[in-house]
C-alpha atoms as a PDB file:
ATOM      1  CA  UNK A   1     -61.904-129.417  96.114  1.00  0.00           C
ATOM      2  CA  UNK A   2     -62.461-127.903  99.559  1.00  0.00           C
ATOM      3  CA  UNK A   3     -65.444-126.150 100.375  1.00  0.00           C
ATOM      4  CA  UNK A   4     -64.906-123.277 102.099  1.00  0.00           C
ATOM      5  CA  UNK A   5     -67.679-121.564 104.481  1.00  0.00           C
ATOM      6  CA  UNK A   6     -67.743-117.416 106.057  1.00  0.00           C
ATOM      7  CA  UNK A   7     -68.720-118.015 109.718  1.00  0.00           C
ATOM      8  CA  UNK A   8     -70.375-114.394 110.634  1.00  0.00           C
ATOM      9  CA  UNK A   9     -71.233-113.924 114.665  1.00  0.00           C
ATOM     10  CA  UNK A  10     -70.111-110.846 116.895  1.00  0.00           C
ATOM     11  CA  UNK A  11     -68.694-113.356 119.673  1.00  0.00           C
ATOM     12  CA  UNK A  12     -65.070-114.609 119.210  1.00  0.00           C
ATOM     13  CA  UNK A  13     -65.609-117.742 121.504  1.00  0.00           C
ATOM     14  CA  UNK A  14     -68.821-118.692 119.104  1.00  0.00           C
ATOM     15  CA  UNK A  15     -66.371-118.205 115.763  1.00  0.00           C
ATOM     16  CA  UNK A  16     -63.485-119.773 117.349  1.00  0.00           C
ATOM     17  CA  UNK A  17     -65.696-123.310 118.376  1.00  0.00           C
ATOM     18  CA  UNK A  18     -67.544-123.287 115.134  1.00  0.00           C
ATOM     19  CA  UNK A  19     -63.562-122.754 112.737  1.00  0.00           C
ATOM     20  CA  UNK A  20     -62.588-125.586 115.176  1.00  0.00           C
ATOM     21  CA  UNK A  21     -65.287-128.176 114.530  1.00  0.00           C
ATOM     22  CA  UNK A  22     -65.424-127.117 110.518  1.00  0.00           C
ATOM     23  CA  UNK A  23     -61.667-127.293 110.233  1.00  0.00           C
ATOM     24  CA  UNK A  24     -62.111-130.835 111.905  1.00  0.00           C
ATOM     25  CA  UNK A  25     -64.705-131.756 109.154  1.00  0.00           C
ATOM     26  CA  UNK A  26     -61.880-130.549 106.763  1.00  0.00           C
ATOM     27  CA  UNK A  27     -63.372-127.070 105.457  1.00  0.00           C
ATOM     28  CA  UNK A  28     -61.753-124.195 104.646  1.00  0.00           C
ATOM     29  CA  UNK A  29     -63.278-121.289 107.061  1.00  0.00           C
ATOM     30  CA  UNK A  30     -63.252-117.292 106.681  1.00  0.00           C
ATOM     31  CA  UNK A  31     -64.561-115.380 109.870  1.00  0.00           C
ATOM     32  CA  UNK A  32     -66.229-112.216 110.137  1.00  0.00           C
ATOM     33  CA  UNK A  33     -67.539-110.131 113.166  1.00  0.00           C
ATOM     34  CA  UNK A  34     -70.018-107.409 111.768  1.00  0.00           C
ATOM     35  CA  UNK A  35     -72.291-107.265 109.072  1.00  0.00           C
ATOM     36  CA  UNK A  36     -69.629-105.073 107.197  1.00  0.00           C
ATOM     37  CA  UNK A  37     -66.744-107.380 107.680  1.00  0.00           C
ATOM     38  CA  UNK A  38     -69.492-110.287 106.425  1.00  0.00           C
ATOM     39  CA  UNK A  39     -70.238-107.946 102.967  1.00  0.00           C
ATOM     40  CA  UNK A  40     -66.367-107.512 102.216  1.00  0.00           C
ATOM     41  CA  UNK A  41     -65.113-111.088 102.804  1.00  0.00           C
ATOM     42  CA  UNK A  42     -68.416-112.661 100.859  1.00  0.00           C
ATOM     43  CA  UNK A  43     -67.795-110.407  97.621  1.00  0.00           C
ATOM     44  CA  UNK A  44     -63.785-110.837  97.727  1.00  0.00           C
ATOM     45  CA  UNK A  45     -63.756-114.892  98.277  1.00  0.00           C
ATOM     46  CA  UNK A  46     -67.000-116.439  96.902  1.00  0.00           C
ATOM     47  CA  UNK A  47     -67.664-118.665  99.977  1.00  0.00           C
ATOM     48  CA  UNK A  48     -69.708-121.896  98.978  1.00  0.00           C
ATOM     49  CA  UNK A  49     -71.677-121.457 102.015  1.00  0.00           C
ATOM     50  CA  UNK A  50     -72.004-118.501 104.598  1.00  0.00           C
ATOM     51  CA  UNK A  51     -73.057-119.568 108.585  1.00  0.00           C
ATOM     52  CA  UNK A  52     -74.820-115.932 109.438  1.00  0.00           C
ATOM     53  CA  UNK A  53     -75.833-114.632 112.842  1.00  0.00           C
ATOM     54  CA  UNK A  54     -78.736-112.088 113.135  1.00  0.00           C
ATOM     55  CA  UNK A  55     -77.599-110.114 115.818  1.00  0.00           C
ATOM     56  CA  UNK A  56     -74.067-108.116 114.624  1.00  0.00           C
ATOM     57  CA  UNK A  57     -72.247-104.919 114.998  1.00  0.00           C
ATOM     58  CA  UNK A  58     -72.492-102.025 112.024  1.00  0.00           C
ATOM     59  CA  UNK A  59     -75.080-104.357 110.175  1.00  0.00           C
ATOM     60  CA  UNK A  60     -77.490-106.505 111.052  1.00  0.00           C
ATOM     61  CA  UNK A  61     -77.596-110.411 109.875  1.00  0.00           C
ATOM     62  CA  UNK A  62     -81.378-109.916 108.388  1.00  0.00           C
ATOM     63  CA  UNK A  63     -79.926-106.617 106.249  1.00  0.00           C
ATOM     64  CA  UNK A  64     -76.319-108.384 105.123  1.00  0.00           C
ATOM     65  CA  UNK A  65     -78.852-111.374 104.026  1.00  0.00           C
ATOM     66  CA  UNK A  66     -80.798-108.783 101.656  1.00  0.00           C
ATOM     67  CA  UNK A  67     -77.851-107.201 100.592  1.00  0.00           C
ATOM     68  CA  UNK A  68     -75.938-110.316  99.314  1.00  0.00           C
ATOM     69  CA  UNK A  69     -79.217-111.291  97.207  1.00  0.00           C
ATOM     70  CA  UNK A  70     -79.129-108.762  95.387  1.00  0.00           C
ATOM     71  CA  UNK A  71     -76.026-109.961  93.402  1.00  0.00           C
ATOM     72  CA  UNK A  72     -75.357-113.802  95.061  1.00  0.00           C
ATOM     73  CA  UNK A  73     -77.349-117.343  95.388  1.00  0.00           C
ATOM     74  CA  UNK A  74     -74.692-118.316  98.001  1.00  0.00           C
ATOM     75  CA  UNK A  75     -76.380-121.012 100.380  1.00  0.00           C
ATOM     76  CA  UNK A  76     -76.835-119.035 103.162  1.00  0.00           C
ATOM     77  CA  UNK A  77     -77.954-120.838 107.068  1.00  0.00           C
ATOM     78  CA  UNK A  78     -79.094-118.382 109.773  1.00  0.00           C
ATOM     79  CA  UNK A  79     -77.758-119.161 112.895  1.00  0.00           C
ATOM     80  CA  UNK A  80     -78.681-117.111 116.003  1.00  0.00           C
ATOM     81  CA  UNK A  81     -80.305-116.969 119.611  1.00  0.00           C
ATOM     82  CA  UNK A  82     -83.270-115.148 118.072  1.00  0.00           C
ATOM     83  CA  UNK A  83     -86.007-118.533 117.429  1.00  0.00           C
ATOM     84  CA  UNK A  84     -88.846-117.190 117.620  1.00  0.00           C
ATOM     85  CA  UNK A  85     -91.065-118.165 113.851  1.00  0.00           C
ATOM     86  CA  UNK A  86     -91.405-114.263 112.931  1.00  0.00           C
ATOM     87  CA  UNK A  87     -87.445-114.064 112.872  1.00  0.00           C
ATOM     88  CA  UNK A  88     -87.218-117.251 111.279  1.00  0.00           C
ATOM     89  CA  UNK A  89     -89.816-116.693 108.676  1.00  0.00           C
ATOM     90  CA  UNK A  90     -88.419-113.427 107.594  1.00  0.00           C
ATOM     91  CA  UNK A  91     -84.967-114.785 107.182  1.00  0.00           C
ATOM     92  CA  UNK A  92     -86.614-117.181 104.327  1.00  0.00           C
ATOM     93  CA  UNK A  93     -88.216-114.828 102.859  1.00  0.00           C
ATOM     94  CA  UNK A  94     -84.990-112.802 102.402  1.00  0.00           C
ATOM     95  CA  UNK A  95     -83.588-115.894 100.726  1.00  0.00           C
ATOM     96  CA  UNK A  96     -81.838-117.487 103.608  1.00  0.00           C
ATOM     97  CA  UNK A  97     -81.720-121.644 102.819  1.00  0.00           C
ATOM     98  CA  UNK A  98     -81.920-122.763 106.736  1.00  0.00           C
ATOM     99  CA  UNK A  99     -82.391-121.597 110.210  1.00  0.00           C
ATOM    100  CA  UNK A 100     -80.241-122.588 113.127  1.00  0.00           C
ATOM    101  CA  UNK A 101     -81.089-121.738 116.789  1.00  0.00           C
ATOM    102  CA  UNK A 102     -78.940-121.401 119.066  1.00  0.00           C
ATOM    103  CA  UNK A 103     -77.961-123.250 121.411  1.00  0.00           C
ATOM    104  CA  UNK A 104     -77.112-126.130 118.678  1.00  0.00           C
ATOM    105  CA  UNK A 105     -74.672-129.337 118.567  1.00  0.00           C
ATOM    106  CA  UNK A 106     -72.442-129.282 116.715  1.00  0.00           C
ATOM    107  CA  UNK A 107     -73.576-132.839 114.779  1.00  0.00           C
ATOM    108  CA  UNK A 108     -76.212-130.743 113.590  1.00  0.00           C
ATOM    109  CA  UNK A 109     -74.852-127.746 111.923  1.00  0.00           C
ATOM    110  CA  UNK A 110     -72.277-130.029 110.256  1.00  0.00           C
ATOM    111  CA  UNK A 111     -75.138-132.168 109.215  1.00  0.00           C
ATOM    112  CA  UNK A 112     -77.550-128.699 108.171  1.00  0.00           C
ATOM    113  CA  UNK A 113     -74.121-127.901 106.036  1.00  0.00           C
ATOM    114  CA  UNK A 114     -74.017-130.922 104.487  1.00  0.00           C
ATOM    115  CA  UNK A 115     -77.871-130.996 103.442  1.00  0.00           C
ATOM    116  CA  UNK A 116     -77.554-127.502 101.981  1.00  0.00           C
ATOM    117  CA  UNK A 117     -74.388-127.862 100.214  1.00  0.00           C
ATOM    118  CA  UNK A 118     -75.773-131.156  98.534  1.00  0.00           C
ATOM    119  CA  UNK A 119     -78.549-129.361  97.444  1.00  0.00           C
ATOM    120  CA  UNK A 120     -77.001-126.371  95.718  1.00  0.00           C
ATOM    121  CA  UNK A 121     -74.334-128.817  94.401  1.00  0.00           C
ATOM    122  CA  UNK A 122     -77.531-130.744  93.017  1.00  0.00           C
ATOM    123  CA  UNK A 123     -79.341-127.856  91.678  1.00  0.00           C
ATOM    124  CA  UNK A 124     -75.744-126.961  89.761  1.00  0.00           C
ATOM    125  CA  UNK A 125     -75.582-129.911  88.206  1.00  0.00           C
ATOM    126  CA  UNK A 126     -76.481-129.923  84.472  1.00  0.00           C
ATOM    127  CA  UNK A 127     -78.346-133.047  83.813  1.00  0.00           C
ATOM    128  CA  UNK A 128     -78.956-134.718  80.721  1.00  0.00           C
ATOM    129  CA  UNK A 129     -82.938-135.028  81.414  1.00  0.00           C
ATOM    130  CA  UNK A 130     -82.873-131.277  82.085  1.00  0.00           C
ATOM    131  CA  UNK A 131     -85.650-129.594  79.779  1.00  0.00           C
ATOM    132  CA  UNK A 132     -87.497-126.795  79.028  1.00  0.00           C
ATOM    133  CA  UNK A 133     -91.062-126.850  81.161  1.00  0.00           C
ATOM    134  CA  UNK A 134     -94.058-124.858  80.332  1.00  0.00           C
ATOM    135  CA  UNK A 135     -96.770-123.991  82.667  1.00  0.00           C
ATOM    136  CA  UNK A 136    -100.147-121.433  81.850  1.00  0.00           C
ATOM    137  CA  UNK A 137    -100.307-118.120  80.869  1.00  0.00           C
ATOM    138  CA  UNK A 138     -96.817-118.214  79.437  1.00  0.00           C
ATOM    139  CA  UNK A 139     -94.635-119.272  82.060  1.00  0.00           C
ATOM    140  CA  UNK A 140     -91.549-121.342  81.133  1.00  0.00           C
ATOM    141  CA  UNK A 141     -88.992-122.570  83.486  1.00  0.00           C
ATOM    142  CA  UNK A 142     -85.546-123.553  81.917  1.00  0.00           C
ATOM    143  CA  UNK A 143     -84.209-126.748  84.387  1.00  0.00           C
ATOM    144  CA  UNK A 144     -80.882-126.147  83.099  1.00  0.00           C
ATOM    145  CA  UNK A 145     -79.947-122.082  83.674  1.00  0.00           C
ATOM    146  CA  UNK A 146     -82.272-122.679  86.570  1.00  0.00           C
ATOM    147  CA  UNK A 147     -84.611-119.292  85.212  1.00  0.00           C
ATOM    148  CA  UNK A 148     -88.108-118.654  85.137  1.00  0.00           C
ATOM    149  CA  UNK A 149     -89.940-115.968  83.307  1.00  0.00           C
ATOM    150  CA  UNK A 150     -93.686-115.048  82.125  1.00  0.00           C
ATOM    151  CA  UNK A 151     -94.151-114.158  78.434  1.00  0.00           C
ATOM    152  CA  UNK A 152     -90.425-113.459  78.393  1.00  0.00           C
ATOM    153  CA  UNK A 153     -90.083-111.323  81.437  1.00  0.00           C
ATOM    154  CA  UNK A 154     -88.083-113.169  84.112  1.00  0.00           C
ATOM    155  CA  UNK A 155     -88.775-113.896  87.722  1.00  0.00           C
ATOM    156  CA  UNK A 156     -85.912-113.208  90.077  1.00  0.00           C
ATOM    157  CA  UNK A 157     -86.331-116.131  92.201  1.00  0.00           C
ATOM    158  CA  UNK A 158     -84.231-117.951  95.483  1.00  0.00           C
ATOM    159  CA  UNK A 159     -82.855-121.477  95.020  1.00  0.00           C
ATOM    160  CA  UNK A 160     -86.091-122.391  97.565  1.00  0.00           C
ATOM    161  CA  UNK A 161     -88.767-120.190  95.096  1.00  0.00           C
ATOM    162  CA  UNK A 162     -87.501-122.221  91.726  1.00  0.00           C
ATOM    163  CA  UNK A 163     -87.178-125.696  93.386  1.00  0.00           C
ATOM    164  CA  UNK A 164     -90.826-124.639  95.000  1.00  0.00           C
ATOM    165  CA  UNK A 165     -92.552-123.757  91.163  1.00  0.00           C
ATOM    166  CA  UNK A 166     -90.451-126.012  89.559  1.00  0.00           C
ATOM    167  CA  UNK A 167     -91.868-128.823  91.412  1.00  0.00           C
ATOM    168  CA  UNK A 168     -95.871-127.281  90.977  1.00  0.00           C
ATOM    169  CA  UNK A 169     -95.121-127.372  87.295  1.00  0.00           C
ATOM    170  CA  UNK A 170     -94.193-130.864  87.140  1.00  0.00           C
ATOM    171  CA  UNK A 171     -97.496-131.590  89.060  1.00  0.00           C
ATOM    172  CA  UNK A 172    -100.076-129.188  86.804  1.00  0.00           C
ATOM    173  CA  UNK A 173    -103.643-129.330  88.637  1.00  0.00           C
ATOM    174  CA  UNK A 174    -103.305-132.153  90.621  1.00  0.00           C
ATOM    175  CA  UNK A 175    -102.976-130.583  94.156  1.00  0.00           C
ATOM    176  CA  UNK A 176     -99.754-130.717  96.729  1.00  0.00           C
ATOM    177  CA  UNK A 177     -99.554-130.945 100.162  1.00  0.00           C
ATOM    178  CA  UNK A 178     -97.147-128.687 102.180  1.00  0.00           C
ATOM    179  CA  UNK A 179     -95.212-131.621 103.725  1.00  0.00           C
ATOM    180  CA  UNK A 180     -94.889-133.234 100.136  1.00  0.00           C
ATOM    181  CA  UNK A 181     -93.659-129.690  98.705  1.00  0.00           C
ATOM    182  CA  UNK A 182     -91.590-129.014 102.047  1.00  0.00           C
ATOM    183  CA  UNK A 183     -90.258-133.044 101.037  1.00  0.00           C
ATOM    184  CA  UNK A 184     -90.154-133.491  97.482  1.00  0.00           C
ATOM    185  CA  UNK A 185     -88.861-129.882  96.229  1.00  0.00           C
ATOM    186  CA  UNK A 186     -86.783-128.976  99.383  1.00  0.00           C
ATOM    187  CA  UNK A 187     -85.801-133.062  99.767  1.00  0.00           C
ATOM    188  CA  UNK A 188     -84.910-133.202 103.558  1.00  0.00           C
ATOM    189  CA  UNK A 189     -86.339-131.832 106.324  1.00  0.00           C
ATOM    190  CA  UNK A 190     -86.231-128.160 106.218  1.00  0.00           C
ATOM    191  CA  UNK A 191     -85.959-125.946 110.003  1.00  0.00           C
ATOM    192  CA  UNK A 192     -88.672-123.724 108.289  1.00  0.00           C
ATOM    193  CA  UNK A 193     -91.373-126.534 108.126  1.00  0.00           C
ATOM    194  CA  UNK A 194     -94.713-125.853 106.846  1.00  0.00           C
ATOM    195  CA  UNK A 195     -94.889-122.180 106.995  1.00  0.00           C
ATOM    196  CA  UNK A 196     -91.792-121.691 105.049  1.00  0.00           C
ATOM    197  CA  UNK A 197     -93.704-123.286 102.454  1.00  0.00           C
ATOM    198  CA  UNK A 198     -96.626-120.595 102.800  1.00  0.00           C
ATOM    199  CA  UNK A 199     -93.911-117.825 103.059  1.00  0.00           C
ATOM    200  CA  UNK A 200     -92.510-119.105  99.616  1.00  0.00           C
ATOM    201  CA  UNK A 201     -96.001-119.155  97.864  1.00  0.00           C
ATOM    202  CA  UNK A 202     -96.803-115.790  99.346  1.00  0.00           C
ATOM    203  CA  UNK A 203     -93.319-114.476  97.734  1.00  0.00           C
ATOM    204  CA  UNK A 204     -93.709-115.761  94.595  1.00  0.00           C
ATOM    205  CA  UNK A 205     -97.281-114.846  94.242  1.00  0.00           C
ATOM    206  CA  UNK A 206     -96.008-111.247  94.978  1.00  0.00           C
ATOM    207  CA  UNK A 207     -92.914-111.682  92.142  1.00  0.00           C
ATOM    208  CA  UNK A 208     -95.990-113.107  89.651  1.00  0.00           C
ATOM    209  CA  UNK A 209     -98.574-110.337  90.251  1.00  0.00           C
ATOM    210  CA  UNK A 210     -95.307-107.576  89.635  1.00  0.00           C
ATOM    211  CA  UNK A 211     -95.698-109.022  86.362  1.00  0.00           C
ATOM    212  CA  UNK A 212     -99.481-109.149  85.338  1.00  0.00           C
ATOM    213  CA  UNK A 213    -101.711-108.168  88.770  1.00  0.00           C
ATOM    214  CA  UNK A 214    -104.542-109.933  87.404  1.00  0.00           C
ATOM    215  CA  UNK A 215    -102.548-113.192  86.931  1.00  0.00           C
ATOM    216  CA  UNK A 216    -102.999-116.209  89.292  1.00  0.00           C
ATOM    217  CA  UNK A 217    -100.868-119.530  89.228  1.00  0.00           C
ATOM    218  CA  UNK A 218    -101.180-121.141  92.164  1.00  0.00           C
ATOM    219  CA  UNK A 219    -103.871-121.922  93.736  1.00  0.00           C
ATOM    220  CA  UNK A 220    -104.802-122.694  97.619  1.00  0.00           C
ATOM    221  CA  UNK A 221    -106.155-125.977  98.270  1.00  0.00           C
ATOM    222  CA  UNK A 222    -108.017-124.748 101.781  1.00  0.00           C
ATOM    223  CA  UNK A 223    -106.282-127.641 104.248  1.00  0.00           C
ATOM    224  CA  UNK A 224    -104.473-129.416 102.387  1.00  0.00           C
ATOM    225  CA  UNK A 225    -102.190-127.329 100.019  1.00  0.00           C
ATOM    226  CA  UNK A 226    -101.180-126.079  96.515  1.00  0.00           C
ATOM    227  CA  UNK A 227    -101.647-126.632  93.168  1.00  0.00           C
ATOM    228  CA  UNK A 228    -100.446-124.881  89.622  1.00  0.00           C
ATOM    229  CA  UNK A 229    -103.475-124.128  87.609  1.00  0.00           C
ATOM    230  CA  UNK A 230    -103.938-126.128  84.111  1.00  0.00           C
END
């Protein structure tokens, strides 16, 4: 089945190269110019991946990003002239799955594409060893429905937040490092690096305290990293 990808930048020449070299790679492509063109042609064809600029017409890349997760997981990969790590940490924490500066070959945005769509595809996947895992204070994460919730009240989480707890509850009390969580739960090497694994604690520290203030989790190891309490 082919894949088919929403390329979303402002600049015709940019959308035109990028349709060329993804047509090449034999995808199907969509193109948008603005943020509301981007909203419309997401909810009406269910792209399997969407290649986002920041900086667009109407609505702006960082607000369509918050506005498709509200209702959509779709693998989404930033891709703009704006690099510096505040932009890029902010479009994680909205849920966005990479972070492309531009300029960029084009080896590796097909190759960021690849990565990301093997990953959801991955994360899809029932497996047969799937199970139910249960952490402290009543926190259960179902492997298979890919949920989380706390006494029975679920945490809304990105594909990057789940994969991120999932792994700490595999590990309980022993004590990660950011590059093995960056590694092990993201499994390549994610644009974000090291702080996008602090901006996904932070975020899912917030989503856990929403639920019981008191409550804490996960823990900071002070130089070397994380670890889910026993």
């Amino acid at each position: 089945m082919v894949q088919k990808i929403l390329v979303v930048d402002d600049e015709v020449s940019v959308t035109d190269l990028i349709s060329y070299n993804l047509e090449k790679a034999h995808y199907d492509v969509l193109v948008a110019h603005d943020g509301e063109a981007a909203l419309a042609s997401a909810h009406e064809h269910k792209p399997d991946l969407i290649l986002l600029d920041l900086m667009l017409p109407k609505i702006d890349g960082l607000d369509v990003c918050r506005e498709l997760r509200k209702t959509s997981q779709v693998p989404i990969i930033m891709v703009t002239a704006r690099g510096e790590e505040t932009d890029r940490v902010i479009g994680l924490e909205l849920g966005a799955d990479d972070y492309l500066c531009k300029p960029f070959s084009m080896r590796e945005l097909l190759a960021r594409i690849k990565a990301v769509l093997r990953r959801n595809q991955n994360a899809d996947q029932q497996s047969p060893a799937a199970a139910i895992l249960k952490g402290p204070a009543g926190l259960v994460l179902d492997e298979d429905s890919r949920t989380v919730a706390i006494n029975e009240t679920p945490l809304v989480l990105t594909r990057l937040e789940f994969d991120l707890i999932q792994h700490l509850i595999l590990n309980p009390g022993r004590v990660l490092s950011r590059e093995q969580l960056l590694s092990q739960a993201w499994g390549y090497d994610f644009v974000g690096g090291v702080r996008a694994v602090d901006s996904a604690v932070k975020r899912l520290r917030k989503k856990i305290q929403l639920i019981d203030p008191d409550l804490t989790l996960i823990e900071t190891v002070r130089g070397i990293g994380y670890r889910m309490v026993r």
